[in-house]
PDB file of N, CA and C in Angstrom:
ATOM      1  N   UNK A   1       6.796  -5.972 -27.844  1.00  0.00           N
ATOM      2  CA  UNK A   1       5.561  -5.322 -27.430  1.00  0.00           C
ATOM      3  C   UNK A   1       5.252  -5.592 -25.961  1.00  0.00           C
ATOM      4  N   UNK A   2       5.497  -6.709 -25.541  1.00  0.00           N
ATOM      5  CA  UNK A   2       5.054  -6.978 -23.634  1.00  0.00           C
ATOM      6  C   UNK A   2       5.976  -6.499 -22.874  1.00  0.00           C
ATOM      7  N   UNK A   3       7.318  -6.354 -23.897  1.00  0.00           N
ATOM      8  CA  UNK A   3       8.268  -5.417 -22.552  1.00  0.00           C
ATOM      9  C   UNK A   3       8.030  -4.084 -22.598  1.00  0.00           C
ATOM     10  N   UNK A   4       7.334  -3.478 -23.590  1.00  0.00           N
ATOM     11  CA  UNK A   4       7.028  -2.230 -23.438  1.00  0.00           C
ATOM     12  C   UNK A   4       6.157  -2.114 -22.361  1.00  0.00           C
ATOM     13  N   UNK A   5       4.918  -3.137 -22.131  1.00  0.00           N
ATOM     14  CA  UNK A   5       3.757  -2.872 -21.794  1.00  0.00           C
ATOM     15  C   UNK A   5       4.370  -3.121 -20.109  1.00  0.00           C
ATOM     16  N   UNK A   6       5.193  -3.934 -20.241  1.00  0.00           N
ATOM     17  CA  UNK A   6       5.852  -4.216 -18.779  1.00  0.00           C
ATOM     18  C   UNK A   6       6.811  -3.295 -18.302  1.00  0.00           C
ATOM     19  N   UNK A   7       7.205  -2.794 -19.194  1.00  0.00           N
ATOM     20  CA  UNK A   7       8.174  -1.211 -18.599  1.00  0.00           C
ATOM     21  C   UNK A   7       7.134  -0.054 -18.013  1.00  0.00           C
ATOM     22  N   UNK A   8       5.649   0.214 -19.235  1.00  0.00           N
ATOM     23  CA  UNK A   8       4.745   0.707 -18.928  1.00  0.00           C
ATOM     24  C   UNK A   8       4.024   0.789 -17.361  1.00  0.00           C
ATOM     25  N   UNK A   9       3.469  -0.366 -17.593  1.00  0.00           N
ATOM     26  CA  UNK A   9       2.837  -0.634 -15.972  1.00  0.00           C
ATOM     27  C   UNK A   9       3.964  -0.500 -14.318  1.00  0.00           C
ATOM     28  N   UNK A  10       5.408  -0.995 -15.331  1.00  0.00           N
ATOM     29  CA  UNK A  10       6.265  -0.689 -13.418  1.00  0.00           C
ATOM     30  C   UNK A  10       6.369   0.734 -13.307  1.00  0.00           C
ATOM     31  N   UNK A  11       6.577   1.540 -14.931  1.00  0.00           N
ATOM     32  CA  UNK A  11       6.397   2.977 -14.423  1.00  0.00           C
ATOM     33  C   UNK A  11       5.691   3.549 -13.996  1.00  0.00           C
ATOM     34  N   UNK A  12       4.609   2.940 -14.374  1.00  0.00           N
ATOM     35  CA  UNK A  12       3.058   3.758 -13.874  1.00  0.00           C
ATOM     36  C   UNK A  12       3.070   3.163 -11.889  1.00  0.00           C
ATOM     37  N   UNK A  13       3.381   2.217 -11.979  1.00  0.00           N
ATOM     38  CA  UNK A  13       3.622   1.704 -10.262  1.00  0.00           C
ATOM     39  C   UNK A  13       4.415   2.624  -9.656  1.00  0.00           C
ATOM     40  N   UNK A  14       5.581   3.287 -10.157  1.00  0.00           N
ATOM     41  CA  UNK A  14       6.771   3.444  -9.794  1.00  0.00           C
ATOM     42  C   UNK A  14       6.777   5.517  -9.398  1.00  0.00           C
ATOM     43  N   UNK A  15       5.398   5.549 -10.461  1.00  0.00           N
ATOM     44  CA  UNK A  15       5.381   6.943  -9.917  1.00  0.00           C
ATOM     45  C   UNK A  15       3.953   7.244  -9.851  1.00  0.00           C
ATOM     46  N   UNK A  16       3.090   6.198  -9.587  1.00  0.00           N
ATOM     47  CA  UNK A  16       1.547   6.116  -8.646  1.00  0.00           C
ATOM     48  C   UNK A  16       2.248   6.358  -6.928  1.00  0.00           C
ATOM     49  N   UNK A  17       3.455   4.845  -6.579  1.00  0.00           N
ATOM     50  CA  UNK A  17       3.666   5.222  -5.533  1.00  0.00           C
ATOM     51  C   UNK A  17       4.814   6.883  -5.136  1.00  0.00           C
ATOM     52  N   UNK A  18       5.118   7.443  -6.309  1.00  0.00           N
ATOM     53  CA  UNK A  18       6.012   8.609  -5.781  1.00  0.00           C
ATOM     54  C   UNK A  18       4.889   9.474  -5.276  1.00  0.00           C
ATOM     55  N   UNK A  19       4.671  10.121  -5.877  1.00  0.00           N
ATOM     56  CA  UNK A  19       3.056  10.516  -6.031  1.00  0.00           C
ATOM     57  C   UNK A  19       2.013  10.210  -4.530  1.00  0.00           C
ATOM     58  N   UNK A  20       1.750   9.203  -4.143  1.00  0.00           N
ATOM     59  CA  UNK A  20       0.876   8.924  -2.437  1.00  0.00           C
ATOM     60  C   UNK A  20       2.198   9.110  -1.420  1.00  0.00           C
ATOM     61  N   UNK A  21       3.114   8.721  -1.910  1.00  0.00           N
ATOM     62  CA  UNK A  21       4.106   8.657  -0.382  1.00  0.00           C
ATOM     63  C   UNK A  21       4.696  10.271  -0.679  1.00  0.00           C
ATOM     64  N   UNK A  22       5.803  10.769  -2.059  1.00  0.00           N
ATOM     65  CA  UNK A  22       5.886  11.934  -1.871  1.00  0.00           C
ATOM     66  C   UNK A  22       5.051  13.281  -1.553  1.00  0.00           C
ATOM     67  N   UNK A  23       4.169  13.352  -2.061  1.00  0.00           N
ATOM     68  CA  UNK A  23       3.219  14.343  -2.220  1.00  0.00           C
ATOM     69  C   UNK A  23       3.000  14.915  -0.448  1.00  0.00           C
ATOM     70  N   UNK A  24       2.281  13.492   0.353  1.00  0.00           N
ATOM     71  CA  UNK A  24       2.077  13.922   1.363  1.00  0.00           C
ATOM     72  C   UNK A  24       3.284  14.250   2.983  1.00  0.00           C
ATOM     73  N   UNK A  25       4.364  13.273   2.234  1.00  0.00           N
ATOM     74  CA  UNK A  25       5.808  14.119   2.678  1.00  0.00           C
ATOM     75  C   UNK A  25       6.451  15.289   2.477  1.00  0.00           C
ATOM     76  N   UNK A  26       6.361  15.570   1.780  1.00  0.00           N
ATOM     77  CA  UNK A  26       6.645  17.110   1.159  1.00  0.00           C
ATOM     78  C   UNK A  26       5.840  18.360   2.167  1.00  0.00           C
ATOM     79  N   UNK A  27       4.407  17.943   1.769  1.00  0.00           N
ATOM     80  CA  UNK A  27       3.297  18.571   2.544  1.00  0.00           C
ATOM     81  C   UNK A  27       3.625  18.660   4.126  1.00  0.00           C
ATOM     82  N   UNK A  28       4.258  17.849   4.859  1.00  0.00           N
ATOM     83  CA  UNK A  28       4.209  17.749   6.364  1.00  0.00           C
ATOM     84  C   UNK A  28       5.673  18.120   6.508  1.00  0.00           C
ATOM     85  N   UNK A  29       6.522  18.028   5.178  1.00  0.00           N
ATOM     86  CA  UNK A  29       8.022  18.243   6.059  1.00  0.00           C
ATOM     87  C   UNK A  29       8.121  19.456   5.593  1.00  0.00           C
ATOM     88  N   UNK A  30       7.033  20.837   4.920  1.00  0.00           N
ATOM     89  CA  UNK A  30       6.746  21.450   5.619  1.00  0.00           C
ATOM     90  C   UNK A  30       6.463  22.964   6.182  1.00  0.00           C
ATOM     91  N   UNK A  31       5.301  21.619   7.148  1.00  0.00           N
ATOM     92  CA  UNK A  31       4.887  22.302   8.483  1.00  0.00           C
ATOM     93  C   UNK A  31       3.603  21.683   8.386  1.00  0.00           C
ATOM     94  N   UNK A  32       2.882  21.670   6.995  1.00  0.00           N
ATOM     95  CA  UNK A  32       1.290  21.525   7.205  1.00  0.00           C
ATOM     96  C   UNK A  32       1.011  20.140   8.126  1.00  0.00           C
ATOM     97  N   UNK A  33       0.484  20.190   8.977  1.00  0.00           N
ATOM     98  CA  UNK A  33      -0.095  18.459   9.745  1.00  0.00           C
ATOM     99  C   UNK A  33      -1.161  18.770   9.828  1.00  0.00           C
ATOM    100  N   UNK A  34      -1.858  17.558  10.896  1.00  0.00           N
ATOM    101  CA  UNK A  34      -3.334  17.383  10.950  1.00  0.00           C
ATOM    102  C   UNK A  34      -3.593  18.195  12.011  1.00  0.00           C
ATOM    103  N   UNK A  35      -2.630  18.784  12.877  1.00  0.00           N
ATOM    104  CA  UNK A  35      -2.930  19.834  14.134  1.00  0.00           C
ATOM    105  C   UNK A  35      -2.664  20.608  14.137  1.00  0.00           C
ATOM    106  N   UNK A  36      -2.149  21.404  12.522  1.00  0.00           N
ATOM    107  CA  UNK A  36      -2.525  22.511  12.264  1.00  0.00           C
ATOM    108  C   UNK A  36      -0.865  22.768  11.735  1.00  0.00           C
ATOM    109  N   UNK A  37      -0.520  24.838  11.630  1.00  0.00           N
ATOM    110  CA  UNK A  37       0.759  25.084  10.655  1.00  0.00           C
ATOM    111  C   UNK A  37       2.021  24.812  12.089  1.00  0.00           C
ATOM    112  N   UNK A  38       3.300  24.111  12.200  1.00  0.00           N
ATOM    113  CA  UNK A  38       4.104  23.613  13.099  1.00  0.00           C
ATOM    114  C   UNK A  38       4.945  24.982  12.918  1.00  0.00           C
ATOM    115  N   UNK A  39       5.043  25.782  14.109  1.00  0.00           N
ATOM    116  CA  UNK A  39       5.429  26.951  14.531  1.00  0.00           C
ATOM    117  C   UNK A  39       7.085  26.905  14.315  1.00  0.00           C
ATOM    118  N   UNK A  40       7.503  28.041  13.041  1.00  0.00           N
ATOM    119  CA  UNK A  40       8.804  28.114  12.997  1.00  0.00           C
ATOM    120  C   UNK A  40       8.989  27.372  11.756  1.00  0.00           C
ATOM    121  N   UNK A  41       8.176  27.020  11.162  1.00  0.00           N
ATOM    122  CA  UNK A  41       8.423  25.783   9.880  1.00  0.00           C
ATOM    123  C   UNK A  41       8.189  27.291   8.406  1.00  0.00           C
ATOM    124  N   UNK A  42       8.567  26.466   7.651  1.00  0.00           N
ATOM    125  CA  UNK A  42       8.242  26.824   6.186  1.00  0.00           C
ATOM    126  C   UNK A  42       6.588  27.592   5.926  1.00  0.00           C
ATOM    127  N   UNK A  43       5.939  26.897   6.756  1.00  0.00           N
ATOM    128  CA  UNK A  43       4.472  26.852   6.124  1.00  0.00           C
ATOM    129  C   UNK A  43       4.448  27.855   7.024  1.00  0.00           C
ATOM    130  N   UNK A  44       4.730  28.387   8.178  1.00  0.00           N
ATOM    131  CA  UNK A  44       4.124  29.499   9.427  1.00  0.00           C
ATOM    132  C   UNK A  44       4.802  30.414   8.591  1.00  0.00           C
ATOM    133  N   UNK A  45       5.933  30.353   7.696  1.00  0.00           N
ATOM    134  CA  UNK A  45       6.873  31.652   7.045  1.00  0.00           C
ATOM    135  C   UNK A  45       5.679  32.505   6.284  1.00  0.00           C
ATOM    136  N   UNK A  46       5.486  30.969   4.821  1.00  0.00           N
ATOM    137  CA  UNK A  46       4.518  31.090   4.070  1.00  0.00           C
ATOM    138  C   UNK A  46       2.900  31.787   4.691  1.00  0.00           C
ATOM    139  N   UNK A  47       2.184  31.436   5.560  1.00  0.00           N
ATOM    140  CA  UNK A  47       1.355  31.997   6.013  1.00  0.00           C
ATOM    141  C   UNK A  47       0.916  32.831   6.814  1.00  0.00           C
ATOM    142  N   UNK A  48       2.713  33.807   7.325  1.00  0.00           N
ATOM    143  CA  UNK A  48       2.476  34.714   7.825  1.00  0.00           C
ATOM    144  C   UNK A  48       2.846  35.641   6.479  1.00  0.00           C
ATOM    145  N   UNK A  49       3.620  35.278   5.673  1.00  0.00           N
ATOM    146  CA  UNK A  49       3.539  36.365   4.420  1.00  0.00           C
ATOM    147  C   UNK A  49       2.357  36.637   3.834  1.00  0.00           C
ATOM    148  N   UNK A  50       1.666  35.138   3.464  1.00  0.00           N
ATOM    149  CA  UNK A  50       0.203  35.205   3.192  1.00  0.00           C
ATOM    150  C   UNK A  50      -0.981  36.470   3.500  1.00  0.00           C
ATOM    151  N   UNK A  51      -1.027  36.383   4.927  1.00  0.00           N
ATOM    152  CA  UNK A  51      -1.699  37.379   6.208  1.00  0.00           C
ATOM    153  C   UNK A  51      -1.153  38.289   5.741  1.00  0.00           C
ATOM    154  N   UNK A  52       0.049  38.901   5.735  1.00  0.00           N
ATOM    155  CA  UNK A  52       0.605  40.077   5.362  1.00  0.00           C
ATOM    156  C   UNK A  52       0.100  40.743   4.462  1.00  0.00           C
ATOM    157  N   UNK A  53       0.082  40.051   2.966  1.00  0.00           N
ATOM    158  CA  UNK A  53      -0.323  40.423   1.965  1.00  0.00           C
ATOM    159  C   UNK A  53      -1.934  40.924   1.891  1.00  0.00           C
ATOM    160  N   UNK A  54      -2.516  40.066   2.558  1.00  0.00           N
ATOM    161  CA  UNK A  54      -3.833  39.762   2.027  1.00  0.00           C
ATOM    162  C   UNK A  54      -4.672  40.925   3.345  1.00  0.00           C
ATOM    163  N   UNK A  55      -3.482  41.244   4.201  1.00  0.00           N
ATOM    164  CA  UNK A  55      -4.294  42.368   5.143  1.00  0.00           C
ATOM    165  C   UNK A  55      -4.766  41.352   6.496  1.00  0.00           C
ATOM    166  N   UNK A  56      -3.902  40.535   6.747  1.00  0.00           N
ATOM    167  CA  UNK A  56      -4.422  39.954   8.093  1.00  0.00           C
ATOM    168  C   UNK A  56      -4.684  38.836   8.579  1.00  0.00           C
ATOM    169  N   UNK A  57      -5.344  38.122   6.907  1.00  0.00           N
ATOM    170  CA  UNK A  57      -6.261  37.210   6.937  1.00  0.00           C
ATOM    171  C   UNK A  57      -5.330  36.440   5.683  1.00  0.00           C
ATOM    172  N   UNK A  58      -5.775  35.088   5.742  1.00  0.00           N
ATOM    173  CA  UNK A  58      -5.115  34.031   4.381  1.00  0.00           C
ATOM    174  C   UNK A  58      -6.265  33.641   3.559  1.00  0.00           C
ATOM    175  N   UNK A  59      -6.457  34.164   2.280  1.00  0.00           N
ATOM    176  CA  UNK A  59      -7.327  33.953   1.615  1.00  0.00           C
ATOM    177  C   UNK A  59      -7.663  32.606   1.165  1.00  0.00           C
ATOM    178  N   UNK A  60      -8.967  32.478   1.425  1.00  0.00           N
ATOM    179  CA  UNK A  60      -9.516  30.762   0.714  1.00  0.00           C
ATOM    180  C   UNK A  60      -8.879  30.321  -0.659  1.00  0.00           C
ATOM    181  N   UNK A  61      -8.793  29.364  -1.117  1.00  0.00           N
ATOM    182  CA  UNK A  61      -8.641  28.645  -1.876  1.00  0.00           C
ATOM    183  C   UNK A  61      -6.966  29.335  -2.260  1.00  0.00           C
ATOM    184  N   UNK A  62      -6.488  29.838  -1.525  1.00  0.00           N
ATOM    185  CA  UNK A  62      -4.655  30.291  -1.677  1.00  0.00           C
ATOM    186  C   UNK A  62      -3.830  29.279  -1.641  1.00  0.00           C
ATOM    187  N   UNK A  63      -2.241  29.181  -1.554  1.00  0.00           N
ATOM    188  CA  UNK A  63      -1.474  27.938  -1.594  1.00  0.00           C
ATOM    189  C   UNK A  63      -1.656  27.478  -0.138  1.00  0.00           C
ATOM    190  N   UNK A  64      -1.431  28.487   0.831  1.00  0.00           N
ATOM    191  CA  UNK A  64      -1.364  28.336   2.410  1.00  0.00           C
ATOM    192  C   UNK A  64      -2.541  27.339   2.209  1.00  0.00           C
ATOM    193  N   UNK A  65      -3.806  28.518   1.894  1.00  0.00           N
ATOM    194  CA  UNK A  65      -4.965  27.466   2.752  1.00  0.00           C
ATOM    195  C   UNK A  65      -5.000  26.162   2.218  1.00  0.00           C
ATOM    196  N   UNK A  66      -5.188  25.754   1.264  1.00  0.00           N
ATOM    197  CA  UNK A  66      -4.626  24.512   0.078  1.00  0.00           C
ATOM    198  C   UNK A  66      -3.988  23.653   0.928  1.00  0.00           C
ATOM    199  N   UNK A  67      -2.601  23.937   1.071  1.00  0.00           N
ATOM    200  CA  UNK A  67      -1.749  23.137   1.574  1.00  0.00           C
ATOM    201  C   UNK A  67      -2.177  22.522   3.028  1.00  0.00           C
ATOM    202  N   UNK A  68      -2.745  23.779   3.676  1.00  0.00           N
ATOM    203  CA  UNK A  68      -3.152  23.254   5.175  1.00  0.00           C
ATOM    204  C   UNK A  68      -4.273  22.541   5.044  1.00  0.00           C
ATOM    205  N   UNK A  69      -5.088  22.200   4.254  1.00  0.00           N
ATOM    206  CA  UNK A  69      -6.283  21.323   3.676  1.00  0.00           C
ATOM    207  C   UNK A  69      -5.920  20.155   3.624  1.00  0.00           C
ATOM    208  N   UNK A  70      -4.533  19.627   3.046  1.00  0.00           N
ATOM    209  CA  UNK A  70      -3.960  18.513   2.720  1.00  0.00           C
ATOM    210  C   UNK A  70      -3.417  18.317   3.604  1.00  0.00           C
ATOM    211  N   UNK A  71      -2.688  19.035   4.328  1.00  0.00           N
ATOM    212  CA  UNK A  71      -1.833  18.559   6.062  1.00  0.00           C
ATOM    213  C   UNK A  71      -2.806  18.120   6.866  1.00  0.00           C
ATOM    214  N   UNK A  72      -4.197  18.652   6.882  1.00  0.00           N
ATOM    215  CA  UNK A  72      -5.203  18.568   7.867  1.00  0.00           C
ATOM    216  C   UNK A  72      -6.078  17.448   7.695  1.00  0.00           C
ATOM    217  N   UNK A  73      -6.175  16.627   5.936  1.00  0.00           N
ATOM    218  CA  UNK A  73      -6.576  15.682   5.582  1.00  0.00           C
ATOM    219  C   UNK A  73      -5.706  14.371   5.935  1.00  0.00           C
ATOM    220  N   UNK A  74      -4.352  14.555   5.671  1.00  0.00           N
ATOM    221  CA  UNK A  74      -3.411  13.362   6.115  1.00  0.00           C
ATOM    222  C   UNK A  74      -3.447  13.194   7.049  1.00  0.00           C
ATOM    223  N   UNK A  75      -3.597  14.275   8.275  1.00  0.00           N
ATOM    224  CA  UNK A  75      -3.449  13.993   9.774  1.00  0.00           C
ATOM    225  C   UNK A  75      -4.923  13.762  10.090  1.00  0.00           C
ATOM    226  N   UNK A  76      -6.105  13.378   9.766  1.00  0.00           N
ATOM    227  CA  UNK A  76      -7.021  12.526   9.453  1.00  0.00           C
ATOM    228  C   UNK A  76      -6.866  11.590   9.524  1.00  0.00           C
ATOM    229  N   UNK A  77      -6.315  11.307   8.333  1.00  0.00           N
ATOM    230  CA  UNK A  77      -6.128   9.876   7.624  1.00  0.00           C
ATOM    231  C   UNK A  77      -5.501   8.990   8.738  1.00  0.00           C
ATOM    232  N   UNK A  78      -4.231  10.000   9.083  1.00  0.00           N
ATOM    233  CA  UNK A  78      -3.297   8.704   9.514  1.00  0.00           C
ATOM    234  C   UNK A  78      -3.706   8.780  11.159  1.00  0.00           C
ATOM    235  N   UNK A  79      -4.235   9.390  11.698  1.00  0.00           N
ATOM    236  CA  UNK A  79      -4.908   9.288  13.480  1.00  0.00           C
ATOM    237  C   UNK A  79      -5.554   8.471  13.257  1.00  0.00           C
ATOM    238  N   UNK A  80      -6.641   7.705  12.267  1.00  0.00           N
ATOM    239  CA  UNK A  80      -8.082   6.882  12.389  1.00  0.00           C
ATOM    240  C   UNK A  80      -8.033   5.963  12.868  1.00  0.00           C
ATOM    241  N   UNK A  81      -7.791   5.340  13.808  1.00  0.00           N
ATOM    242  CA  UNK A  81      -7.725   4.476  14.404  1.00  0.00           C
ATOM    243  C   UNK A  81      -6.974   4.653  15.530  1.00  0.00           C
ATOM    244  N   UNK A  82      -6.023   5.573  15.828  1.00  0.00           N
ATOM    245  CA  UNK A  82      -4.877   5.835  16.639  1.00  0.00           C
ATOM    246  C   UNK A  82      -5.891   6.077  18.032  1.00  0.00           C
ATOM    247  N   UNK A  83      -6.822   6.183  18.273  1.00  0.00           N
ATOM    248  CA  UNK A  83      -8.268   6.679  19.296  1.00  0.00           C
ATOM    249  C   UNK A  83      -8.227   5.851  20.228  1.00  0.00           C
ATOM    250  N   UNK A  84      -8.032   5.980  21.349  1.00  0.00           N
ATOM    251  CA  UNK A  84      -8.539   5.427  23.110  1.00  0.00           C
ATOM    252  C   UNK A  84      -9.912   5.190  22.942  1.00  0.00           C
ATOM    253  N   UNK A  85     -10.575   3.554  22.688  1.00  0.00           N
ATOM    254  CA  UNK A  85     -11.265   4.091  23.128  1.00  0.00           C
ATOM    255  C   UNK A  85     -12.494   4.246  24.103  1.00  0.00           C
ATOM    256  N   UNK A  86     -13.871   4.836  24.475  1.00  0.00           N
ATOM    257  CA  UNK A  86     -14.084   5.254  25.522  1.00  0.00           C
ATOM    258  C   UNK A  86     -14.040   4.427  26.487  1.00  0.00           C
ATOM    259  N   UNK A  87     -13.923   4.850  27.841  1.00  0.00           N
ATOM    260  CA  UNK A  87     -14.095   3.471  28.863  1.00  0.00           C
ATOM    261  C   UNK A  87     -15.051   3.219  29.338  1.00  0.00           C
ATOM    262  N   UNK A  88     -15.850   1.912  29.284  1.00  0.00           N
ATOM    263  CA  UNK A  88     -16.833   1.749  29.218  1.00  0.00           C
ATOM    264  C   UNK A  88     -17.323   1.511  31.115  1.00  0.00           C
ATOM    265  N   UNK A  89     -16.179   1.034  31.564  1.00  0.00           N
ATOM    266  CA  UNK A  89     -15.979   0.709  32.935  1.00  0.00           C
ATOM    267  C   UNK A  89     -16.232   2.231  34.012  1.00  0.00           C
ATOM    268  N   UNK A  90     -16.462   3.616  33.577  1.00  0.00           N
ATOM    269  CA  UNK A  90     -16.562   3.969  34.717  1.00  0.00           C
ATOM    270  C   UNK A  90     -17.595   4.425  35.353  1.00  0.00           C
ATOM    271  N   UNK A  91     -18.586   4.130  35.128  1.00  0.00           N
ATOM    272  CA  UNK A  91     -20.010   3.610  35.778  1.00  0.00           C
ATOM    273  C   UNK A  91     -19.617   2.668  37.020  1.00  0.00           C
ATOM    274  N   UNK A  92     -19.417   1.515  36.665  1.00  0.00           N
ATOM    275  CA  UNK A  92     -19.062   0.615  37.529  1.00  0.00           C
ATOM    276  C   UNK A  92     -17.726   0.825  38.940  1.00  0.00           C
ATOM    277  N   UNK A  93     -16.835   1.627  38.232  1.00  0.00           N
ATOM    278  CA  UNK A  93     -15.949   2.339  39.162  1.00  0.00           C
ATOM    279  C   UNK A  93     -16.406   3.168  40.783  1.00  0.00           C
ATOM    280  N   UNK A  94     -17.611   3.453  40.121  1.00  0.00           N
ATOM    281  CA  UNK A  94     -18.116   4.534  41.727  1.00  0.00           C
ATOM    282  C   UNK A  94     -19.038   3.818  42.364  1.00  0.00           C
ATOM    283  N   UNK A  95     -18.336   3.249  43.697  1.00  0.00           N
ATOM    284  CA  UNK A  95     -18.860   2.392  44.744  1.00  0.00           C
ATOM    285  C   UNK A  95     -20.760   3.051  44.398  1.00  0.00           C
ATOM    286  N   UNK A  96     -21.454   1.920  45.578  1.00  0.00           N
ATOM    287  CA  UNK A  96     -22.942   2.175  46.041  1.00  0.00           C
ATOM    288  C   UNK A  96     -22.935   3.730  46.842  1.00  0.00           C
ATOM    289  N   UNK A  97     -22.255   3.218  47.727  1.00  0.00           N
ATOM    290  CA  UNK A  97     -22.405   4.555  49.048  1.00  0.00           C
ATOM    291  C   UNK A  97     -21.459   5.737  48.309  1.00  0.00           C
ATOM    292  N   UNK A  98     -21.258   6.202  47.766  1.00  0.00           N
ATOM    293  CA  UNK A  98     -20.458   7.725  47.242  1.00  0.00           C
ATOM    294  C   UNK A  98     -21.957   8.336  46.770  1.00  0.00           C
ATOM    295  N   UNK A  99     -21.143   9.453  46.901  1.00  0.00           N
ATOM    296  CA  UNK A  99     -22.034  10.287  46.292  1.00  0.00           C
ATOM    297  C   UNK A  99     -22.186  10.478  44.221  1.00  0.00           C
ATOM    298  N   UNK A 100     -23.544  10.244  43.445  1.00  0.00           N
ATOM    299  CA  UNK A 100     -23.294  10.020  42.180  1.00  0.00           C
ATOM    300  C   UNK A 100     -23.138  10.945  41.306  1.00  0.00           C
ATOM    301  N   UNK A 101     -22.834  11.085  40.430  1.00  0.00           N
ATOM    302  CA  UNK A 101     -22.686  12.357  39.381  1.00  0.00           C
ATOM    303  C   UNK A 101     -23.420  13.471  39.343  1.00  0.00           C
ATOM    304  N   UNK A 102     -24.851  12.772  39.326  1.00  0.00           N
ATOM    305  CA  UNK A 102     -25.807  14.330  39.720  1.00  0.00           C
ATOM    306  C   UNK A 102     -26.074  14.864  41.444  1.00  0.00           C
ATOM    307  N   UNK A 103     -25.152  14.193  42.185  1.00  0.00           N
ATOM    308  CA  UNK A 103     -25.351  15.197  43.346  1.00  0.00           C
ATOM    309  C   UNK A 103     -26.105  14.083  44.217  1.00  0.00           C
ATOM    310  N   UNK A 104     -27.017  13.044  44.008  1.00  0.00           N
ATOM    311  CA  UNK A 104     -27.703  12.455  44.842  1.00  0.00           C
ATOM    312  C   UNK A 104     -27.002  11.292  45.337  1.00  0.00           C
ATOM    313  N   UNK A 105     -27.132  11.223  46.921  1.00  0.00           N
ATOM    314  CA  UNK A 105     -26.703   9.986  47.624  1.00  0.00           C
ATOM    315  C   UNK A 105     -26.665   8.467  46.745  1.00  0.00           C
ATOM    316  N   UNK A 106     -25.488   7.723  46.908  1.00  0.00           N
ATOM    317  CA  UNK A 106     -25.823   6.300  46.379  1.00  0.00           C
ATOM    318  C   UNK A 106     -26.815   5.577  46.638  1.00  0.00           C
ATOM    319  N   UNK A 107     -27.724   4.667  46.222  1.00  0.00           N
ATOM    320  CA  UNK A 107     -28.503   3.424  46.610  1.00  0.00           C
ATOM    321  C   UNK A 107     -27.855   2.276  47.045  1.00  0.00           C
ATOM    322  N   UNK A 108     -27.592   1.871  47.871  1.00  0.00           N
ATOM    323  CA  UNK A 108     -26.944   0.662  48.485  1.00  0.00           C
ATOM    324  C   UNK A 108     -27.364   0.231  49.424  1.00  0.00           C
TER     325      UNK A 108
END
């Protein structure tokens, strides 16, 4: 009975992780990313047939738009933190005597 339950749980591990890592590989290799359909890929094929069909336009809730939902969510996901960020230093960068952002002489 515990090696069942232990065969159980590594399978359930074994295709929890196929499942988060495949799913969103599949999705990007492709075309869908977070910056949109990658020109010349599978997904630009798919969503110019899409347009075709549908008269121009890719209808909501279709496979295209779907899929580009999930390319556009992963490339979310995985930028969050990837961010510059702002510099807090360039205030301090522009001498007294220059002239300041809105046009008026420095105070110095």
């Amino acid at each position: 009975m515990v090696s069942k339950l232990k065969g159980a749980a590594i399978g359930a591990a074994v295709g929890t992780g196929a499942v988060l890592i495949g799913i969103p590989l599949a999705v990007t290799s492709l075309g869908f990313t977070g910056s949109g359909i990658v020109a010349g890929s599978i997904a630009a094929k798919m969503m110019s047939a899409a347009a075709i069909a549908n008269g121009g336009g890719v209808a909501a809730g279709s496979t295209v738009a779907v899929l580009q939902s999930i390319g556009a969510a992963l490339g979310a996901k995985l930028s969050k933190g990837n961010k510059k960020p702002p510099d807090d230093d360039e205030e301090s960068q522009n001498s007294d005597d220059e002239e300041g952002s809105d046009g008026t002489a420095g105070t110095g």
